[in-house]
Protein backbone atom coordinates (compact mmCIF):
# COMPACT_ATOMS: atom_id res chain seq x y z
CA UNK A 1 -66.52 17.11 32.66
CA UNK A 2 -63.05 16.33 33.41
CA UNK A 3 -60.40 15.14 30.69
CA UNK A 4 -57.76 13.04 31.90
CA UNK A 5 -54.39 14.08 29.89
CA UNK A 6 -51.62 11.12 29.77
CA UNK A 7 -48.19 11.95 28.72
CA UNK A 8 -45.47 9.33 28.04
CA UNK A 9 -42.22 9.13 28.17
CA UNK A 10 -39.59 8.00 25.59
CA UNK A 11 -36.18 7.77 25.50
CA UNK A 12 -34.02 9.03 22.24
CA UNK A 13 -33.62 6.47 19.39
CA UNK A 14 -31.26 7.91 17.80
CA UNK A 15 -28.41 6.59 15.56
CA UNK A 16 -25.22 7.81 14.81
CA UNK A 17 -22.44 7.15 12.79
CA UNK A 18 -18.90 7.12 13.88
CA UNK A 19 -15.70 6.63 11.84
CA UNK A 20 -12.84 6.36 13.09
CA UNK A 21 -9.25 7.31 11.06
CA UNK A 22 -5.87 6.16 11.30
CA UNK A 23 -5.70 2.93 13.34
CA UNK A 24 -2.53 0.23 13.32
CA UNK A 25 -3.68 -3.02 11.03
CA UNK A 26 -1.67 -4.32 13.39
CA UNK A 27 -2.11 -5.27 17.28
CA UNK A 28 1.05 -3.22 18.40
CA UNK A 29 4.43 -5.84 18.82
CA UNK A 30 2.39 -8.49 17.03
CA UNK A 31 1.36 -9.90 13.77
CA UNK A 32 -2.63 -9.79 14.83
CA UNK A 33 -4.71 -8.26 12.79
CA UNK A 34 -7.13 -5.67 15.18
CA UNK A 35 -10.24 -7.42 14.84
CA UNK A 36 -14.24 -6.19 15.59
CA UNK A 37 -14.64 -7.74 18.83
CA UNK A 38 -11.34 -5.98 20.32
CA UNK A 39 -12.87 -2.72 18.85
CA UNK A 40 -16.01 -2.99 20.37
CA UNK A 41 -13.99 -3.64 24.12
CA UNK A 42 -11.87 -0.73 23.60
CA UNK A 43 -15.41 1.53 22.89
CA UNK A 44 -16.92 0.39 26.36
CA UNK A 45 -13.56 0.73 28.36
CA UNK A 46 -13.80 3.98 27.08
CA UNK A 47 -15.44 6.71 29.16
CA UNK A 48 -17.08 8.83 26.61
CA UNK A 49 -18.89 5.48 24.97
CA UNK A 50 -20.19 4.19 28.79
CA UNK A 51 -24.52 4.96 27.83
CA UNK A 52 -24.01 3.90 23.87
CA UNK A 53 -24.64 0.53 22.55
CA UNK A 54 -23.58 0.01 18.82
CA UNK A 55 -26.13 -1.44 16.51
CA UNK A 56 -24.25 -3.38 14.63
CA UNK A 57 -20.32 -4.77 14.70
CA UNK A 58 -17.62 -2.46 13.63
CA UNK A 59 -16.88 -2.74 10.25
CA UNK A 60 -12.50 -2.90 9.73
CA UNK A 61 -11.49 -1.74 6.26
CA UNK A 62 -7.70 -1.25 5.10
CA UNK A 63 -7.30 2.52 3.93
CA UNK A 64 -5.28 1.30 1.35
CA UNK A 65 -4.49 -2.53 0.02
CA UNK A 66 -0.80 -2.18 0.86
CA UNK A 67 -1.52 0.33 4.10
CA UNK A 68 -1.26 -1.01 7.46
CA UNK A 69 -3.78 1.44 8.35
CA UNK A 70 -7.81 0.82 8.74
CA UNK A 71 -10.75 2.95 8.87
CA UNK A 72 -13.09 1.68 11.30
C-alpha cells in the first residue's frame, strides 16, 4: 500500500522586540513632539525594516521627566 506524505509550509511567526535609545523629544527646528505615527514612517522608509510589520504602535517614553530625550 502506498502512504501519501503531505508537508506544509509555514512562514516564521516570530516576534521581536526593538528599543530604540537616544532620540530628540523634539521634531528637529520645531516645537513638535515626535509622535508614533512619524516613528512607524521612518521604520518602513528604512531599508533594513522593508519585510517587518510591527504588532503594535510604538510606544514614546521620555528617558527622563525633564530630558528631551525618549526611548522608543
Amino acid at each position: 500500500m502506498l502512504s501519501i506524505l503531505t508537508i506544509s509550509l509555514r512562514l516564521s511567526q516570530s516576534k521581536l522586540y526593538l528599543k530604540i535609545l537616544g532620540i530628540p523629544y523634539f521634531i528637529e527646528d520645531t516645537n513638535i513632539p515626535i509622535l508614533s505615527n512619524i516613528v512607524e514612517r521612518v521604520l518602513q522608509s528604512t531599508h533594513i525594516f522593508n519585510n517587518m510589520t510591527l504588532a503594535s504602535k510604538p510606544k514614546i517614553i521620555k528617558a527622563l521627566n525633564k530630558s528631551d530625550m525618549v526611548i522608543i
